[in-house]
N, C-alpha and C. Protein backbone atom coordinates (compact mmCIF):
# COMPACT_ATOMS: atom_id res chain seq x y z
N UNK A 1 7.04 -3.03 11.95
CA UNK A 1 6.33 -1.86 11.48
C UNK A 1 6.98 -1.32 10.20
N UNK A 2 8.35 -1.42 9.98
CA UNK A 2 9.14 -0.73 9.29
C UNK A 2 8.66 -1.68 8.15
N UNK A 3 8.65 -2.75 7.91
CA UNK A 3 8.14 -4.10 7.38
C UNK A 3 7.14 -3.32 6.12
N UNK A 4 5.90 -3.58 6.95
CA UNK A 4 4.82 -2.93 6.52
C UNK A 4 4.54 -1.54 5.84
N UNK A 5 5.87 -0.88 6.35
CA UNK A 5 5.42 0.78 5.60
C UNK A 5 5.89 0.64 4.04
N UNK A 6 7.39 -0.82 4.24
CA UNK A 6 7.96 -0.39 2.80
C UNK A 6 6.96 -1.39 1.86
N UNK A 7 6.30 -2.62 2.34
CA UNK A 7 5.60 -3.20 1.73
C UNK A 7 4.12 -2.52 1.06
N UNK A 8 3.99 -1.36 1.67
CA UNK A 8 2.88 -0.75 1.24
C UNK A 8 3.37 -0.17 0.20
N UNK A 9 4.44 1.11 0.37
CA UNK A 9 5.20 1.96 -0.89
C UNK A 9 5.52 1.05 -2.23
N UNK A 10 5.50 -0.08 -1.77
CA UNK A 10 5.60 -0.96 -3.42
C UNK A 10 4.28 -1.29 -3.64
N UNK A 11 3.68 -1.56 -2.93
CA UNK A 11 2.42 -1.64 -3.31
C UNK A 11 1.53 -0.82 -4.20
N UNK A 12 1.73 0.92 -3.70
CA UNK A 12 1.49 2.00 -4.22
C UNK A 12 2.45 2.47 -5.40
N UNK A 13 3.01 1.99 -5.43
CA UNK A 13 4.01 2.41 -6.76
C UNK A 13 3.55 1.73 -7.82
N UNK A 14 3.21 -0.28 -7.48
CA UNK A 14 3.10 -0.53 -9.14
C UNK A 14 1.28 -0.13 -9.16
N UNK A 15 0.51 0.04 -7.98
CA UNK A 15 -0.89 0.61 -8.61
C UNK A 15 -0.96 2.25 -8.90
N UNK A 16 -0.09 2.88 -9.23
CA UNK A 16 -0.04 3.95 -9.53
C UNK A 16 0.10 3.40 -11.02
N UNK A 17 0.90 2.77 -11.24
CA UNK A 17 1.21 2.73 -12.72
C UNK A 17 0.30 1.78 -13.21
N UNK A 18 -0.33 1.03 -12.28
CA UNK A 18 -1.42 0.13 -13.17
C UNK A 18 -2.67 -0.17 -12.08
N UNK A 19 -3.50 0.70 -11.78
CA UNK A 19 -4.37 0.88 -10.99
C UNK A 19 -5.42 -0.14 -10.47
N UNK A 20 -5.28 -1.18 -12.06
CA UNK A 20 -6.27 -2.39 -12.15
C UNK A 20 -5.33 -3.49 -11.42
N UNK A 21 -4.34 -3.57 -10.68
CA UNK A 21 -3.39 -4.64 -10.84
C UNK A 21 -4.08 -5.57 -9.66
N UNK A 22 -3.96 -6.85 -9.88
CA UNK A 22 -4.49 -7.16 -8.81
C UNK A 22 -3.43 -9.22 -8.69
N UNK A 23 -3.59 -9.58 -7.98
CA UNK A 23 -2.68 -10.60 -7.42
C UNK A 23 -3.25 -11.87 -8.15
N UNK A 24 -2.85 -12.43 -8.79
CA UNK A 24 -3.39 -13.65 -9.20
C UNK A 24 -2.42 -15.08 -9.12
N UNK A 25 -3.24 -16.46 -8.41
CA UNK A 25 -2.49 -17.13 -8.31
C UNK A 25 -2.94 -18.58 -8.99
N UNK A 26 -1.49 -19.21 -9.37
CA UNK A 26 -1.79 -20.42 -10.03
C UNK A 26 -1.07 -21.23 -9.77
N UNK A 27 -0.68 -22.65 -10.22
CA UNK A 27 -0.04 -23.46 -10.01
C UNK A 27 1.34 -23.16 -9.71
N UNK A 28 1.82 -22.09 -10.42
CA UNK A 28 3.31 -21.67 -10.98
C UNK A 28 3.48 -20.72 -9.46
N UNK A 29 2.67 -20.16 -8.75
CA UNK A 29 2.87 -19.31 -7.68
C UNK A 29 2.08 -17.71 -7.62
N UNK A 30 2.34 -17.03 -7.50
CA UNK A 30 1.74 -16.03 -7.34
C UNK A 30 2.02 -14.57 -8.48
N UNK A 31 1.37 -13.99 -9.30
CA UNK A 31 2.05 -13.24 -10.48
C UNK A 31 1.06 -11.61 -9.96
N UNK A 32 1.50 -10.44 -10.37
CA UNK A 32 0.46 -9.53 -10.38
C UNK A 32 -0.08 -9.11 -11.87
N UNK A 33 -1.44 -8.94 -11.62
CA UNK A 33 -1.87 -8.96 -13.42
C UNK A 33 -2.24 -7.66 -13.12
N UNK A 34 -2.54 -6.89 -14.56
CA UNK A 34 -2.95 -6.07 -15.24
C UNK A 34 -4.26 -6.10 -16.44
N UNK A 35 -5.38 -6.45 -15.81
CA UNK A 35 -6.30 -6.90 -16.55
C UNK A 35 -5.45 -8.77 -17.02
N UNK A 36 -5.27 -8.70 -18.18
CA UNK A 36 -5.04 -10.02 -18.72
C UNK A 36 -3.59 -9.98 -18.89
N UNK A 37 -2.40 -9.24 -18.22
CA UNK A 37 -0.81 -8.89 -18.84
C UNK A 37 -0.59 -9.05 -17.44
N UNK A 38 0.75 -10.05 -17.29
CA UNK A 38 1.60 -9.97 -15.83
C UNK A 38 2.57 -9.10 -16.38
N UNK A 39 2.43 -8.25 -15.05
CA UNK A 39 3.35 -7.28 -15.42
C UNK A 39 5.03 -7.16 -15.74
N UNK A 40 5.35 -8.44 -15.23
CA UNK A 40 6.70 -8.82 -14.98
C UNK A 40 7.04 -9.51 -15.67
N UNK A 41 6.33 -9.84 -16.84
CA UNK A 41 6.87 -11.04 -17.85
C UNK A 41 7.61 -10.16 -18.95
N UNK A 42 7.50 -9.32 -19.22
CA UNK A 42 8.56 -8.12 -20.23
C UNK A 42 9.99 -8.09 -19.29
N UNK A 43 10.15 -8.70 -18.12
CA UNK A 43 11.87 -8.58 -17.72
C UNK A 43 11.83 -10.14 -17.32
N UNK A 44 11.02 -11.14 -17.57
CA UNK A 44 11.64 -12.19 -17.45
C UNK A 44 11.34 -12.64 -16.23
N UNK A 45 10.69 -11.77 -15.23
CA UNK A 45 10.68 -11.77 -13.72
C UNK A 45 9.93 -13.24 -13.17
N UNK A 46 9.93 -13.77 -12.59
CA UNK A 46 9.21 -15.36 -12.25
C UNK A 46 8.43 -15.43 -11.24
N UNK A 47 7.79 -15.72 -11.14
CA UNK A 47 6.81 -16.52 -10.47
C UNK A 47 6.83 -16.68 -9.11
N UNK A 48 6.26 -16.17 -8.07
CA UNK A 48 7.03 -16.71 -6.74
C UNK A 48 6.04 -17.20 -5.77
N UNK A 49 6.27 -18.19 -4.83
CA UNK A 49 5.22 -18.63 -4.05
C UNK A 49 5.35 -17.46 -2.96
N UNK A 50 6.07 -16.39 -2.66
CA UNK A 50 5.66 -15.56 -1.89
C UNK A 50 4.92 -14.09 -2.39
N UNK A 51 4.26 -13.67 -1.59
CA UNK A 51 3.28 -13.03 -2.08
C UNK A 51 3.77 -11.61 -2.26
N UNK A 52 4.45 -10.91 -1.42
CA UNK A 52 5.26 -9.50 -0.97
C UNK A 52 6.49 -9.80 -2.22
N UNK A 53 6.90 -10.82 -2.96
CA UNK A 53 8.13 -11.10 -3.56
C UNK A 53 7.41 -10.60 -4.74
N UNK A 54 6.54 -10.84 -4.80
CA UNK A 54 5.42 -10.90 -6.46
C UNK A 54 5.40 -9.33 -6.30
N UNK A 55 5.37 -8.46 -5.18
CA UNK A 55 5.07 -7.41 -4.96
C UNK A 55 6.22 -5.95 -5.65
N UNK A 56 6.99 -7.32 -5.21
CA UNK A 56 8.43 -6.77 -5.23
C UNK A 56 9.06 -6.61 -6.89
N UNK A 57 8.54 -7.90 -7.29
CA UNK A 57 9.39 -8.10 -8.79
C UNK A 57 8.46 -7.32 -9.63
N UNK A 58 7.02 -6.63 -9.62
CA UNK A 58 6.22 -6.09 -10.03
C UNK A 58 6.62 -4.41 -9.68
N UNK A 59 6.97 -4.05 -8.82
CA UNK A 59 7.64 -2.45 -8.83
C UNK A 59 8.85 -2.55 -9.46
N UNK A 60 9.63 -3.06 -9.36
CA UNK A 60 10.76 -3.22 -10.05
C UNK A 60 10.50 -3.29 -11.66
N UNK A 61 9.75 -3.74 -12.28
CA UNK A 61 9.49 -3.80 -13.58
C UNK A 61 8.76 -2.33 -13.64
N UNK A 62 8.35 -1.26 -13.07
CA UNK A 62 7.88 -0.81 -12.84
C UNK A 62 8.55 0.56 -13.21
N UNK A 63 9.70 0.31 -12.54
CA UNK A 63 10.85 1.04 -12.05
C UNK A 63 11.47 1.29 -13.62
N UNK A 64 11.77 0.01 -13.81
CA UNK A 64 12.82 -0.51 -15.22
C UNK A 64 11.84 0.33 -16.13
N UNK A 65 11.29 0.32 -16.29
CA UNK A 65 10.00 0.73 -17.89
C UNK A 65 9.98 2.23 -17.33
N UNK A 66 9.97 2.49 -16.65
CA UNK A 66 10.10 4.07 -16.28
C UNK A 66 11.54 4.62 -16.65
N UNK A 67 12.56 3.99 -16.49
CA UNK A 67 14.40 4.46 -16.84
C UNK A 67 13.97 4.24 -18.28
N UNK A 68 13.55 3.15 -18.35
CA UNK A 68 13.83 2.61 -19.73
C UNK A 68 13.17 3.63 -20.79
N UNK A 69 12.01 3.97 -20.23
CA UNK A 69 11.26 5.34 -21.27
C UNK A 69 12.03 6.65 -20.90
N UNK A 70 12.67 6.51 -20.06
CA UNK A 70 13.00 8.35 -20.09
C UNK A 70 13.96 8.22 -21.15
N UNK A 71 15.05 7.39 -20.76
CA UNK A 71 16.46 7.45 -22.01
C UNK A 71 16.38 6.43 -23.57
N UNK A 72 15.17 6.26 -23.73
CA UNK A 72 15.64 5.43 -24.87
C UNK A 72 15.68 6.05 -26.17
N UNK A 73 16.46 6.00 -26.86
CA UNK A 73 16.84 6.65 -28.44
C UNK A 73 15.38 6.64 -29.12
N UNK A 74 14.11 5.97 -29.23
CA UNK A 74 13.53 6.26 -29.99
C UNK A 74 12.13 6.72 -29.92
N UNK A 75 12.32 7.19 -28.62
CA UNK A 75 11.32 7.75 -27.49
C UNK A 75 11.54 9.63 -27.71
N UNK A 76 12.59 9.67 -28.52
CA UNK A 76 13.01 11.08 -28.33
C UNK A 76 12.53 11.66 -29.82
N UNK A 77 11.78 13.01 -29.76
CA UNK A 77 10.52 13.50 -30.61
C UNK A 77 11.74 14.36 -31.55
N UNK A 78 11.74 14.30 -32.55
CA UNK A 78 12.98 15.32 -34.01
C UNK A 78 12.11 16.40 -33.26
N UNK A 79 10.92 16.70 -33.25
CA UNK A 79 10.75 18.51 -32.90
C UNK A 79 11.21 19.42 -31.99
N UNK A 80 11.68 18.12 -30.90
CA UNK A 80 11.87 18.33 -29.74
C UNK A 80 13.67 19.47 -30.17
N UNK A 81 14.43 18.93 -30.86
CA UNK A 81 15.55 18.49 -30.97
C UNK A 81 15.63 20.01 -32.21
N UNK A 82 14.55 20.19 -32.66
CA UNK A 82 14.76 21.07 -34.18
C UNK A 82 14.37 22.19 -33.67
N UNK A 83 13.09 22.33 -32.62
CA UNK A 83 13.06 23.72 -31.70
C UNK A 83 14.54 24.10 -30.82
N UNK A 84 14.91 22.82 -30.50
CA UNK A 84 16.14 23.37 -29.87
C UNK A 84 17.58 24.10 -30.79
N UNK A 85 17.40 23.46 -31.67
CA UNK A 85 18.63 24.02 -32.52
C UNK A 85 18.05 25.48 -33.00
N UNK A 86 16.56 25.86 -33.27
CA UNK A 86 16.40 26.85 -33.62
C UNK A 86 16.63 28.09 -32.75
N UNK A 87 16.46 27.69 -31.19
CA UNK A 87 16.89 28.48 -30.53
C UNK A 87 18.41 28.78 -29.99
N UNK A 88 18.96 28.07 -30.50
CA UNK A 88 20.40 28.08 -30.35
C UNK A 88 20.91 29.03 -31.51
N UNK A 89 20.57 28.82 -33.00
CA UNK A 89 20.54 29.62 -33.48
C UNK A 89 20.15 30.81 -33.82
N UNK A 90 18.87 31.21 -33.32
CA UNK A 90 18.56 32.19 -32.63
C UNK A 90 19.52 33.50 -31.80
N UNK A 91 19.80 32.83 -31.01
CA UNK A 91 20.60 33.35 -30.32
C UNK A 91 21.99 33.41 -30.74
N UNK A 92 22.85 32.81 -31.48
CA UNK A 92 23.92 33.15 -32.39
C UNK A 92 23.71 34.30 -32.90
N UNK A 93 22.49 34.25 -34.00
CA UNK A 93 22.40 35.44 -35.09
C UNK A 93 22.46 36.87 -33.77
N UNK A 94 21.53 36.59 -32.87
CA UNK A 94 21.68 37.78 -32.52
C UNK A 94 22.27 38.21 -31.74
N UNK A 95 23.59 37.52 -31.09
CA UNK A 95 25.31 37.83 -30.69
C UNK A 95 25.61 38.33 -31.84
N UNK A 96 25.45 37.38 -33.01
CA UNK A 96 26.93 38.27 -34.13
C UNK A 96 25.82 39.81 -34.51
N UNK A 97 24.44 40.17 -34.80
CA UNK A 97 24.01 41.46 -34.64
C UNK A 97 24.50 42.20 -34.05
N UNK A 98 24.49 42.30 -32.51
CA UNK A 98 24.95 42.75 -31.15
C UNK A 98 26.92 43.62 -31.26
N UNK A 99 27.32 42.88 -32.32
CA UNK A 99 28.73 42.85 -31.75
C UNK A 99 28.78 44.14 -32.95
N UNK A 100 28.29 44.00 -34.25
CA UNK A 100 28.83 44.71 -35.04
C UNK A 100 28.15 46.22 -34.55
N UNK A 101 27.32 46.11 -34.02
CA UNK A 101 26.41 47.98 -33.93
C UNK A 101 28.31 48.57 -32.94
């Protein structure tokens, strides 16, 4: 039973992120596609004659592209970064105001 609940939660994880995904198989074994894109070929991930494994290496890529977008250096917006300094400075100017009254 326990089997089945976690095989579902991967299941639902990579069709959350790719809703169209669906199982396709060929000579090479079993891959999950995305319209015409296996999802697992951006980490190299392979091919497997088991079907729950395909399931497996497909959340995991899943997983990776999700870390991989939160922290990557060029994913990160200058406005993001220039509102912040403005409010930092912001709030300087009006400590050193504050102190002299």
């Amino acid at each position: 039973m326990r089997e089945e609940i976690k095989k579902e939660r991967i299941k639902k994880r990579v069709l959350r992120d790719y809703p169209n995904a669906s199982v396709d198989y060929d000579g090479d074994g079993y891959k999950i596609m995305s319209g015409d894109i296996f999802i697992a070929r951006d980490y190299f991930m392979p091919e497997t004659y088991n079907l729950d494994q395909a399931w497996e290496y497909a959340a995991l890529a899943c997983k990776t592209t999700q870390n991989f977008n939160r922290s990557h250096p060029m994913r990160m917006d200058l406005s993001n970064l220039e509102s912040k300094i403005n409010r930092i400075n912001k709030r300087k100017k009006r400590a050193r105001y504050g102190k002299r009254k």
